[in-house]
C-alpha atoms as a PDB file:
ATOM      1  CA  UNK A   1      -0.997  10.814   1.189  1.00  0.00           C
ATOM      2  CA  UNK A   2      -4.477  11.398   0.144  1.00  0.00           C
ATOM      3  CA  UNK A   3      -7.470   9.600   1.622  1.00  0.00           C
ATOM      4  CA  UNK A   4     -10.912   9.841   0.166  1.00  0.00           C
ATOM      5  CA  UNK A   5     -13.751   8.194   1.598  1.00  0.00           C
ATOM      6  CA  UNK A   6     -16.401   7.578  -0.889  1.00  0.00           C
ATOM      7  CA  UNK A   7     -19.935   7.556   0.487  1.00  0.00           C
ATOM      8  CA  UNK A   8     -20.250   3.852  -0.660  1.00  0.00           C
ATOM      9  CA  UNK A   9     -17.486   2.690   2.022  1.00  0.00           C
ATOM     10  CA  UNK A  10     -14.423   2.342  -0.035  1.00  0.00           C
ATOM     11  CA  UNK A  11     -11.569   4.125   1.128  1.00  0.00           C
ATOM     12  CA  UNK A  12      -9.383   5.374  -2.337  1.00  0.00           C
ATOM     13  CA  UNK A  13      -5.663   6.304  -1.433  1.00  0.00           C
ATOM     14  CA  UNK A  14      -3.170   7.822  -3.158  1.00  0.00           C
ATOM     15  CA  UNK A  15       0.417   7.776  -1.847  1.00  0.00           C
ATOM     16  CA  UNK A  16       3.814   8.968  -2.581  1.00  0.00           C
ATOM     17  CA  UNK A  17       6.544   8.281  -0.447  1.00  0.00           C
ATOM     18  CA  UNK A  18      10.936   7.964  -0.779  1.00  0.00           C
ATOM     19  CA  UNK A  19      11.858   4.490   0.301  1.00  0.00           C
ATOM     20  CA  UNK A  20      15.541   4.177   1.451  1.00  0.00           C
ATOM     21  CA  UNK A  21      16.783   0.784   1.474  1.00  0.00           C
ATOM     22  CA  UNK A  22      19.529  -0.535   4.592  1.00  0.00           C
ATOM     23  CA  UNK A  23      22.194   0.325   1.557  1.00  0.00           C
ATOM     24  CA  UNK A  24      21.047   4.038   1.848  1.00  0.00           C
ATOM     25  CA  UNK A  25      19.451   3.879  -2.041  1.00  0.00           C
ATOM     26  CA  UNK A  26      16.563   5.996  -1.922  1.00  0.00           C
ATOM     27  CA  UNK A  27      13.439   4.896  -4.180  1.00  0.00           C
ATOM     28  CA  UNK A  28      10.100   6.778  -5.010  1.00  0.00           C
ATOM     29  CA  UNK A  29       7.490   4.761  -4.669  1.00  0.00           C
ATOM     30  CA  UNK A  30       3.583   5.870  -5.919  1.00  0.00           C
ATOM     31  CA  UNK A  31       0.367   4.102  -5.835  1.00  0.00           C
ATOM     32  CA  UNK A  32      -3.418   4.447  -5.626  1.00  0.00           C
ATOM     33  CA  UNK A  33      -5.294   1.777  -3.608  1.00  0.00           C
ATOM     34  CA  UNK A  34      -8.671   0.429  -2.692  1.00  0.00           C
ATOM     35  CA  UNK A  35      -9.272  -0.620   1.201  1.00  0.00           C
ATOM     36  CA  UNK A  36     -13.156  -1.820   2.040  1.00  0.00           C
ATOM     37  CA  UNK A  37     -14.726  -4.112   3.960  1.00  0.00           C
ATOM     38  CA  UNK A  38     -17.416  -4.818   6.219  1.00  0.00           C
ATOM     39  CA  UNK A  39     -18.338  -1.963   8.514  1.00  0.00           C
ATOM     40  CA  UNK A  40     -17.516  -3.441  12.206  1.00  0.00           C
ATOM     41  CA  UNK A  41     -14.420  -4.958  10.581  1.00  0.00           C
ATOM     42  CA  UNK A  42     -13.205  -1.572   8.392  1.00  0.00           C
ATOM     43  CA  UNK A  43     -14.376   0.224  12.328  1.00  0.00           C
ATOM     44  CA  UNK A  44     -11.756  -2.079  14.432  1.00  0.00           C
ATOM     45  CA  UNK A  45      -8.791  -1.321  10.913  1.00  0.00           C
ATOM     46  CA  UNK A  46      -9.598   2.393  11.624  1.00  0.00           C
ATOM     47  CA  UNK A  47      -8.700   1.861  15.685  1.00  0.00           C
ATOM     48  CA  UNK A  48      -5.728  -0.098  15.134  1.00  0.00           C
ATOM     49  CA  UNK A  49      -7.159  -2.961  16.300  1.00  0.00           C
ATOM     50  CA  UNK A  50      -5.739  -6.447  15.138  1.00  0.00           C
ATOM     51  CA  UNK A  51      -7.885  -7.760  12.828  1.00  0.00           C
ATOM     52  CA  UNK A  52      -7.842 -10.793   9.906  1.00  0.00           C
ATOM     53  CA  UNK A  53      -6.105  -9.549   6.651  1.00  0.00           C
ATOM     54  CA  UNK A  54      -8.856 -11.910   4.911  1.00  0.00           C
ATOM     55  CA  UNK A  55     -11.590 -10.181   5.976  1.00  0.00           C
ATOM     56  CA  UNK A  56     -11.700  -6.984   4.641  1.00  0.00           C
ATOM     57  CA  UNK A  57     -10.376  -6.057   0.741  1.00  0.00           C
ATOM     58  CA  UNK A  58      -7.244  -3.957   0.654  1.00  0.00           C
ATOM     59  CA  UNK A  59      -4.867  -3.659  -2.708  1.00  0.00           C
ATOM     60  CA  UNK A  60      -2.547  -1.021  -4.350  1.00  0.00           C
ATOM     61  CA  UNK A  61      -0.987  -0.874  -7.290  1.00  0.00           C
ATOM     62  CA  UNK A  62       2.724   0.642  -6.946  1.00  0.00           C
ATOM     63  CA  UNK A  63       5.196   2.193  -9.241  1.00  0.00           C
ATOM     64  CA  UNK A  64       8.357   2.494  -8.632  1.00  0.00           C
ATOM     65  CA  UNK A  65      11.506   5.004  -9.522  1.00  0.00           C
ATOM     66  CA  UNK A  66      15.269   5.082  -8.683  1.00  0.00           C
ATOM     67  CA  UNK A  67      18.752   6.458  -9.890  1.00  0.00           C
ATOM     68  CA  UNK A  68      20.146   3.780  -7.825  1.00  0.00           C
ATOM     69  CA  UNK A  69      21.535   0.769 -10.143  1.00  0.00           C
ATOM     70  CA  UNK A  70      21.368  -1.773  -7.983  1.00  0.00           C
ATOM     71  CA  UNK A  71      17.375  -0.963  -7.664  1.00  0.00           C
ATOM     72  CA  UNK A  72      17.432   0.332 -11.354  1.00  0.00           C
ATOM     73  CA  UNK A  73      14.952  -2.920 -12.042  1.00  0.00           C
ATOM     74  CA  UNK A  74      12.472  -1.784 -10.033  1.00  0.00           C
ATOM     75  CA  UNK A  75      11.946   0.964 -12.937  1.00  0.00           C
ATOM     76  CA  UNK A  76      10.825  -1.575 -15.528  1.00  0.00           C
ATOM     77  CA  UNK A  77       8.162  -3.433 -13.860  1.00  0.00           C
ATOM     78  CA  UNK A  78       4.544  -3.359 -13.401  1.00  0.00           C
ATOM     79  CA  UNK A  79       3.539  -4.555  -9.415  1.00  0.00           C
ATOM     80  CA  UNK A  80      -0.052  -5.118  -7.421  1.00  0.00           C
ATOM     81  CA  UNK A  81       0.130  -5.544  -3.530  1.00  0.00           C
ATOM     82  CA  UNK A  82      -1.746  -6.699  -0.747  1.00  0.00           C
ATOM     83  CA  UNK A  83      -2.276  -4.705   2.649  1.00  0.00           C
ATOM     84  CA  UNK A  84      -3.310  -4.822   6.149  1.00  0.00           C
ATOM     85  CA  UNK A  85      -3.096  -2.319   8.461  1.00  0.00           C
ATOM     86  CA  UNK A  86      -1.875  -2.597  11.946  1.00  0.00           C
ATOM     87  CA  UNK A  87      -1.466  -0.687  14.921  1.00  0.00           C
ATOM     88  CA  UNK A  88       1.489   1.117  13.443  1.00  0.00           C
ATOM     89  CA  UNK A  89       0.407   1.351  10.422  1.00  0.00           C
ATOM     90  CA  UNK A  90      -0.380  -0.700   6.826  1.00  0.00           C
ATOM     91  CA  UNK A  91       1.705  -3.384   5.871  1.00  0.00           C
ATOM     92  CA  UNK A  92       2.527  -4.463   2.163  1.00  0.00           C
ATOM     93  CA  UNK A  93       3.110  -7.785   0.286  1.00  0.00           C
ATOM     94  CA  UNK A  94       4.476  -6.509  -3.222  1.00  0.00           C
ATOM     95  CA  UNK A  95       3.966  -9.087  -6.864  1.00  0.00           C
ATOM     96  CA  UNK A  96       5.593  -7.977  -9.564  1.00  0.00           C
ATOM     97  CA  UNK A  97       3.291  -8.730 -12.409  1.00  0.00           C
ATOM     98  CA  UNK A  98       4.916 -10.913 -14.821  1.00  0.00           C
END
């Protein structure tokens, strides 16, 4: 992962990470992201306390790549997603764009 904190408040991420499904498929997975919000509210995300998804802006856009055929889909679409982050860590709702 790379995190960069712009001096305007927006945190800019860039991940790449190997998803393995329950099935044992493994899947690369890339995006860049945008997390902001108001400063007391982006201070309690940073502690890992709970805090409203709603009140603070926090969206990726993912790609996604796999040998496996069963997930071979995945490598024709276009996706945005959602995030919060919790005490262990963010959490994603995934759209495929249509």
């Amino acid at each position: 992962d790379w995190l960069l904190q712009r001096s305007d408040g927006v945190l800019v991420l860039v991940v790449r990470i190997i998803l393995q499904t329950d099935d044992g498929a493994f899947i690369f997975m890339a995006y860049r992201g945008l997390r902001h919000g108001p400063a007391d509210v982006m201070a309690r995300v940073s502690r890992g306390e709970p805090v409203e998804p709603g009140s603070y802006y926090f969206r990726i856009a993912p790609i996604f790549g796999t040998a496996a055929p069963a997930y071979a889909w995945l490598n024709q679409l276009m996706a945005v997603g959602t995030g919060q982050r919790d005490s262990t860590g963010p959490v994603y709702q995934v759209h495929e764009v249509l």
